[in-house]
Protein backbone atom coordinates (compact mmCIF):
# COMPACT_ATOMS: atom_id res chain seq x y z
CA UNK A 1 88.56 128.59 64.46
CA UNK A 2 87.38 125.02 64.30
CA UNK A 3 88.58 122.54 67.02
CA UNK A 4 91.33 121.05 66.40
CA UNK A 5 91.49 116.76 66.10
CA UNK A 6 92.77 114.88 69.31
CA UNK A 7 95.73 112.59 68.01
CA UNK A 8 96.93 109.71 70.56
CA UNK A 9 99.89 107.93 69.11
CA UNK A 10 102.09 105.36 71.24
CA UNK A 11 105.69 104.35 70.69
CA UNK A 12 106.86 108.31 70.21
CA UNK A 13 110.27 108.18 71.47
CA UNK A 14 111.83 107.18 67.89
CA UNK A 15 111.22 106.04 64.42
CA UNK A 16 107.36 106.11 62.96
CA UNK A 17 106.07 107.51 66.54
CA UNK A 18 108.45 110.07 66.30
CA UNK A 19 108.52 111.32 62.86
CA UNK A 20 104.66 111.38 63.46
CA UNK A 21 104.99 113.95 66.35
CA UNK A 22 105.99 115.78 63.78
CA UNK A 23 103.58 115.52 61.29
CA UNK A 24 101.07 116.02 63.36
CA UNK A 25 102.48 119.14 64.69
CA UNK A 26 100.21 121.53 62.55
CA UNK A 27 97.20 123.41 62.36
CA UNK A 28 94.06 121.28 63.16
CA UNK A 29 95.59 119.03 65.51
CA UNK A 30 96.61 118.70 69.36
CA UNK A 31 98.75 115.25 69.75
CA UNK A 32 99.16 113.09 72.82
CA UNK A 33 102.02 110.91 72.40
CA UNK A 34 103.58 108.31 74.56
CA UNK A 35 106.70 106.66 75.36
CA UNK A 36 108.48 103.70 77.81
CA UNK A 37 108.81 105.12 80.98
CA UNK A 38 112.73 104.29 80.24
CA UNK A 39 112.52 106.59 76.98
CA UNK A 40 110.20 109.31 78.30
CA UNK A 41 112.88 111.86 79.60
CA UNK A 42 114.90 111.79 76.42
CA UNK A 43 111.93 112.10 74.27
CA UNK A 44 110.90 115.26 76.65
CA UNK A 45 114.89 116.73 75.96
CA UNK A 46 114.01 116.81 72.14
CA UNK A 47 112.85 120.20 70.99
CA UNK A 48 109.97 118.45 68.98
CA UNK A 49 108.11 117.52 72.23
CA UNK A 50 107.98 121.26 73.29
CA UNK A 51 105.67 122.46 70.51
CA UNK A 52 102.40 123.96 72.51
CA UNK A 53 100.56 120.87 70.14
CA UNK A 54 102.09 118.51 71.57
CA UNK A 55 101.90 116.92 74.97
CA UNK A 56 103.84 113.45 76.06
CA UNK A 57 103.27 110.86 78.38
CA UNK A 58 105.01 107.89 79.89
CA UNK A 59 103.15 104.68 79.10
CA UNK A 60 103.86 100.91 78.94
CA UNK A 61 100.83 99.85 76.74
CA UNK A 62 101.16 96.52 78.41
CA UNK A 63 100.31 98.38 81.78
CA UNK A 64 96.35 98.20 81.29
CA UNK A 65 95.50 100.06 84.46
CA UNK A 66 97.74 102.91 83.64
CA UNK A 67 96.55 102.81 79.98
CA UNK A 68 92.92 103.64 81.53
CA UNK A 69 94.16 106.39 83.80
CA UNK A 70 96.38 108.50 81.05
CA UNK A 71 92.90 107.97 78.31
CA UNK A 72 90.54 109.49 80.85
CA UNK A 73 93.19 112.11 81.96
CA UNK A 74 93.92 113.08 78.18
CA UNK A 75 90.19 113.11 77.19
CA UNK A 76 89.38 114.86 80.54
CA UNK A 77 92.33 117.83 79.22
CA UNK A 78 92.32 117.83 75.82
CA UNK A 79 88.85 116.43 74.87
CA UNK A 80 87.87 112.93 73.31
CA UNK A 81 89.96 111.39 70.80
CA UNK A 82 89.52 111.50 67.34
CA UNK A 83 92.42 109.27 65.72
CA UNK A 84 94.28 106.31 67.70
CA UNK A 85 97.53 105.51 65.94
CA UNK A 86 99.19 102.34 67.64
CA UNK A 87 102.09 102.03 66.89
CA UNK A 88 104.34 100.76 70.02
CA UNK A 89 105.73 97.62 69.75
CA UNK A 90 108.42 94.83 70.21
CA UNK A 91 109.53 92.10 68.26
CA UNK A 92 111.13 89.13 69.81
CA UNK A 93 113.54 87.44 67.39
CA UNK A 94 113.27 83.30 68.58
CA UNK A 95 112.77 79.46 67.54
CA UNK A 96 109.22 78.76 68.77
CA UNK A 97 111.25 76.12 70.97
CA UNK A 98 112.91 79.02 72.69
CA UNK A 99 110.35 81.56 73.73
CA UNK A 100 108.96 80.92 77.14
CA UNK A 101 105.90 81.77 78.12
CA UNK A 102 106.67 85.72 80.03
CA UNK A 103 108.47 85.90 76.61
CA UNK A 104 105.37 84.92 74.29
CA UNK A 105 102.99 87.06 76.99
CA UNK A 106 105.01 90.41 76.37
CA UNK A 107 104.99 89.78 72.79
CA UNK A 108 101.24 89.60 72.79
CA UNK A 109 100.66 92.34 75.41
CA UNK A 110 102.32 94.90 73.39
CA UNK A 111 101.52 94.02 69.95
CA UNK A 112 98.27 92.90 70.40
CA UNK A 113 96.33 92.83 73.79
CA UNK A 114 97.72 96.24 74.89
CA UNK A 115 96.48 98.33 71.45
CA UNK A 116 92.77 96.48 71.67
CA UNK A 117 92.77 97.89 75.44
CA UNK A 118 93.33 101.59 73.97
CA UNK A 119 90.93 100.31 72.00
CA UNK A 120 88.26 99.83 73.94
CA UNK A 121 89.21 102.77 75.62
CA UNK A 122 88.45 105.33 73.04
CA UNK A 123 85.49 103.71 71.15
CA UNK A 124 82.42 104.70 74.07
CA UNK A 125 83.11 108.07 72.73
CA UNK A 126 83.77 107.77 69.34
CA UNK A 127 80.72 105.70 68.92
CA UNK A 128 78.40 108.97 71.24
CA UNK A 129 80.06 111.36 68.29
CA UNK A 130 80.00 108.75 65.13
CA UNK A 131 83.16 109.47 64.04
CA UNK A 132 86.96 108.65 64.68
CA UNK A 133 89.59 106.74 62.99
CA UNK A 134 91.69 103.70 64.53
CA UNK A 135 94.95 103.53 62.44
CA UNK A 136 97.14 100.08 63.63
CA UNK A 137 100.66 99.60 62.44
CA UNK A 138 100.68 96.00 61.43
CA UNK A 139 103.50 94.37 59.44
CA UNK A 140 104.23 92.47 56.53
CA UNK A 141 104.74 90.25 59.23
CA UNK A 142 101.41 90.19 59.72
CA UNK A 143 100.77 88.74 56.40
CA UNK A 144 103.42 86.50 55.70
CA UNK A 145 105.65 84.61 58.78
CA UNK A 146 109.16 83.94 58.64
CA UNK A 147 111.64 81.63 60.71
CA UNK A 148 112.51 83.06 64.14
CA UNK A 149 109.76 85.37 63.88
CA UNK A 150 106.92 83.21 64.95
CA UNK A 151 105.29 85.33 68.14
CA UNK A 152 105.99 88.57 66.24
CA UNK A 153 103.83 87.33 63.38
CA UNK A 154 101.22 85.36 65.62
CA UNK A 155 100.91 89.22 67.33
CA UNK A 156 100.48 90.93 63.99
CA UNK A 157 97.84 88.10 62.57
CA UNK A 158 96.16 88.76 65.63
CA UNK A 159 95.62 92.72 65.30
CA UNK A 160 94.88 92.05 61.48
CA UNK A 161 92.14 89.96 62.35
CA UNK A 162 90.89 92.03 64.93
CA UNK A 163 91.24 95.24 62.94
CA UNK A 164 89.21 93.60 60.21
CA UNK A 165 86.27 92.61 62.43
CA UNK A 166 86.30 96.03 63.76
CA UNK A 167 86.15 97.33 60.26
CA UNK A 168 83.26 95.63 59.94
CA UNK A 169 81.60 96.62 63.51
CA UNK A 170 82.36 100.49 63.28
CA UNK A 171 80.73 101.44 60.19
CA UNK A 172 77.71 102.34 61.13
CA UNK A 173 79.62 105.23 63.30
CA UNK A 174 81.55 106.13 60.63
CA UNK A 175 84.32 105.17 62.54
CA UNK A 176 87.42 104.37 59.92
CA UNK A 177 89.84 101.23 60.43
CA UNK A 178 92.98 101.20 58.80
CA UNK A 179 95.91 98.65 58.58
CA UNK A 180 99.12 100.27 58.06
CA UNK A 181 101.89 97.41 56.92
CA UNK A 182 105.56 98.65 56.90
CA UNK A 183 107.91 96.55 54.95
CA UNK A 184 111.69 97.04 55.58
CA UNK A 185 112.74 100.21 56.86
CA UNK A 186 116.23 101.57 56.68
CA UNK A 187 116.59 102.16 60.39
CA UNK A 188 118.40 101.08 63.77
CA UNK A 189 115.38 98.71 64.62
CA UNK A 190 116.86 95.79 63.98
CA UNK A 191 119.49 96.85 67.38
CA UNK A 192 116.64 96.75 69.59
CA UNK A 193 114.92 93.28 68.76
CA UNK A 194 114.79 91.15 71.55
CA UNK A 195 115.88 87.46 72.07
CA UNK A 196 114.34 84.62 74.53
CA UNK A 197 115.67 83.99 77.80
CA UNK A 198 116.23 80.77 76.61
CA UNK A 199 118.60 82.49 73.87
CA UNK A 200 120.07 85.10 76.19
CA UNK A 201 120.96 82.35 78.86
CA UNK A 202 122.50 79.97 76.77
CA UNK A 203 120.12 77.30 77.07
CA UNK A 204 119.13 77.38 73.22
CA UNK A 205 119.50 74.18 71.85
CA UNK A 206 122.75 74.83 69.25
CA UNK A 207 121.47 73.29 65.98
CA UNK A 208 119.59 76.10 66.19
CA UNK A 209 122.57 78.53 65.51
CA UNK A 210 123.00 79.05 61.97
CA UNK A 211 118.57 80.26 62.13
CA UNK A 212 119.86 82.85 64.72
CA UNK A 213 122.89 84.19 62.90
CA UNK A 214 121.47 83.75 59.19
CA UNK A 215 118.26 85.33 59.95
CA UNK A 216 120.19 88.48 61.44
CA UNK A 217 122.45 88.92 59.03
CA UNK A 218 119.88 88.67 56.35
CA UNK A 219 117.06 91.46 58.17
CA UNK A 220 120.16 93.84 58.82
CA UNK A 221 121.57 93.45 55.48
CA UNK A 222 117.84 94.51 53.83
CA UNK A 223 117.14 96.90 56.39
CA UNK A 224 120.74 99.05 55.84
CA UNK A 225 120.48 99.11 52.05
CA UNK A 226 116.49 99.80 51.69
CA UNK A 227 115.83 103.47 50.24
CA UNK A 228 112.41 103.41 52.80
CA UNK A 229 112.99 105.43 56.18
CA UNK A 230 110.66 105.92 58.82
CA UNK A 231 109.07 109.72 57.91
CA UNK A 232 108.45 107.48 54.64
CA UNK A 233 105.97 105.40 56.27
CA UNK A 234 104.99 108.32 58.69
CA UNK A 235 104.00 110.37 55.96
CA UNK A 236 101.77 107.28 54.43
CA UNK A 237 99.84 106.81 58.46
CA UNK A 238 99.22 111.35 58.17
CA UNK A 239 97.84 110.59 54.84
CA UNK A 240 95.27 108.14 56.00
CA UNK A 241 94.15 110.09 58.45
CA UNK A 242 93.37 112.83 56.42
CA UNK A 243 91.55 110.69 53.61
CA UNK A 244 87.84 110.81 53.80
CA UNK A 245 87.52 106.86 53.02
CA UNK A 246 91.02 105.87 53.96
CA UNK A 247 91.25 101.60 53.30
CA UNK A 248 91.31 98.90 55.54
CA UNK A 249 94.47 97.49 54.82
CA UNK A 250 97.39 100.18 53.39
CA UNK A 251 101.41 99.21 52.56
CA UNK A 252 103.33 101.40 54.66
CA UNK A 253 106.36 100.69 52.38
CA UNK A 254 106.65 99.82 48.77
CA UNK A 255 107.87 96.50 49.16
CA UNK A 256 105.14 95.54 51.22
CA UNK A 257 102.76 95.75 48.24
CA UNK A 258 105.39 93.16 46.25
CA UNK A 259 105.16 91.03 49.02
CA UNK A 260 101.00 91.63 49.45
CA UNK A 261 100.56 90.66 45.14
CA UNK A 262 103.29 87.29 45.70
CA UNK A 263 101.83 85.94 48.89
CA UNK A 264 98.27 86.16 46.99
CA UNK A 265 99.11 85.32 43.65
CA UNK A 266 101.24 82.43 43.78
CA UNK A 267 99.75 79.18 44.71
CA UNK A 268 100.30 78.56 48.58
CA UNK A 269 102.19 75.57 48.80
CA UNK A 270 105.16 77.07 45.08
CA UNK A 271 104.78 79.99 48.21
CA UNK A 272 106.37 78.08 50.79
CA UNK A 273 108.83 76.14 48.60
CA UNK A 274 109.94 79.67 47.27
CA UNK A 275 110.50 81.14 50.18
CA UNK A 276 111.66 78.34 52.11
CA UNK A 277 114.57 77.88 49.54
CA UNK A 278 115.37 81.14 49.34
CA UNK A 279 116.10 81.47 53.20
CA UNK A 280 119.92 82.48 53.51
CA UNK A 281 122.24 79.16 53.99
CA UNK A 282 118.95 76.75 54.56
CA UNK A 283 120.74 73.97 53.42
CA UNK A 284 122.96 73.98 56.12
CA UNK A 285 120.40 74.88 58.94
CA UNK A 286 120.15 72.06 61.54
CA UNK A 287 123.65 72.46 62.27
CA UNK A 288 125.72 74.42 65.14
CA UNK A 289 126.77 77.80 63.84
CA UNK A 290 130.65 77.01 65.94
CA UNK A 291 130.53 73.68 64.58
């Protein structure tokens, strides 16, 4: 029997982390997932996580230190890691005037800083066996920005570029980079997007009401009437890692490729205008939401 592939996924307690416990729950593979310390004993109560495959672990990937211990405990048990799927992370919904600095360092940290740590981690080994894959949810987020989205998009740009250097870097290891970029998911995400202090104390300056309160009514509306789900795009990442010469960049959803063939084709500054006019209730932006 040949030995099965070492899978480390983060972010397992719901959504794409979780429908790719499943997936991965076959023949050929042995899966070490993770979840928030805060989400790790519910994830453990779900029959899914009792599969002999499967083994989970509590894990902030913003805790570097504790990233390094679970890595050399999971190699050390399981053996060295063949595919790294990150895909924990947090999106911060804020004007750029309202995110502090803790604010704009956790949005980094776990979008960005903590997956190149895991990284770094896995790729001493990886590089002794030439082979392995690295498979990084992005975002279309990560191509295109939008207003009170800034630090989630700076996050995503970041692990685009990085993922694309690496691309370059690996290949003479034959280890495969892959960009996985989600569109709009019909999910519960958009309940667990988190707001500045600034925003959450009341200190947010209110002409900046109506970019809170259209922005959130227009993501929820798209997200609650989009056909995608989350096995969609978790079916899409267990493809890729099964494909011999799997791309650098992928569309996790199929709007993602409408927005990947406007944001190139169009000339960048009819773009902006486009999209900047078709934000919901722009024209009236500037103003206080209660006003």
């Amino acid at each position: 029997m040949a030995t099965p592939q070492i899978v480390f996924i983060t972010g397992c307690s719901s959504g794409i982390g979780f429908e790719l416990l499943k997936l991965f729950d076959c023949e050929g593979y042995q899966v070490a997932g993770t979840a928030l310390p805060s989400s790790y004993e519910g994830l453990m109560a779900d029959p899914v996580t009792q599969s002999h495959r499967i083994s989970v672990y509590p894990l902030d990937v913003a805790d570097y230190a504790q990233a390094s211990k679970l890595i050399a405990e999971v190699e050390s048990t399981l053996g060295p890691i063949d595919i790294l799927v990150n895909n924990a992370g947090i999106s911060y919904r804020s004007v750029v005037e309202d995110m502090t600095e803790a604010d704009e360092q956790r949005q980094m940290q776990v979008n960005y800083l903590g997956p190149m740590h895991l990284i770094r981690l896995v790729l001493p080994r990886m590089r002794q066996r030439r082979q392995g894959r690295i498979i990084n949810i992005s975002s279309v987020g990560g191509m295109m920005a939008m207003p009170t989205m800034a630090s989630y998009s700076a996050s995503k740009f970041a692990l685009e570029g990085a993922s694309e250097s690496l691309w370059y870097e690996l290949k003479p290891w034959n280890i495969k980079v892959t960009l996985v970029r989600p569109g709009f998911i019909n999910s519960l995400a958009f309940t667990k997007v988190l707001y500045s202090r600034r925003k959450q104390d009341g200190t947010s300056a209110p002409e900046y009401d109506l970019h809170y309160k259209k922005m959130t009514q227009f993501v929820e509306g798209i997200m609650n009437c989009t056909p995608c789900s989350s096995r969609d795009v978790a079916r899409k990442i267990f493809k890729i890692a099964r494909e011999n010469h799997p791309p650098l960049r992928a569309a996790g959803t199929p709007d993602a490729k409408v927005f990947y063939v406007v944001r190139r084709i169009l000339p960048r500054f009819l773009y902006h205008i486009l999209l900047y006019r078709s934000l919901p209730g722009v024209r009236k932006w500037g103003k206080s939401a209660k006003g």
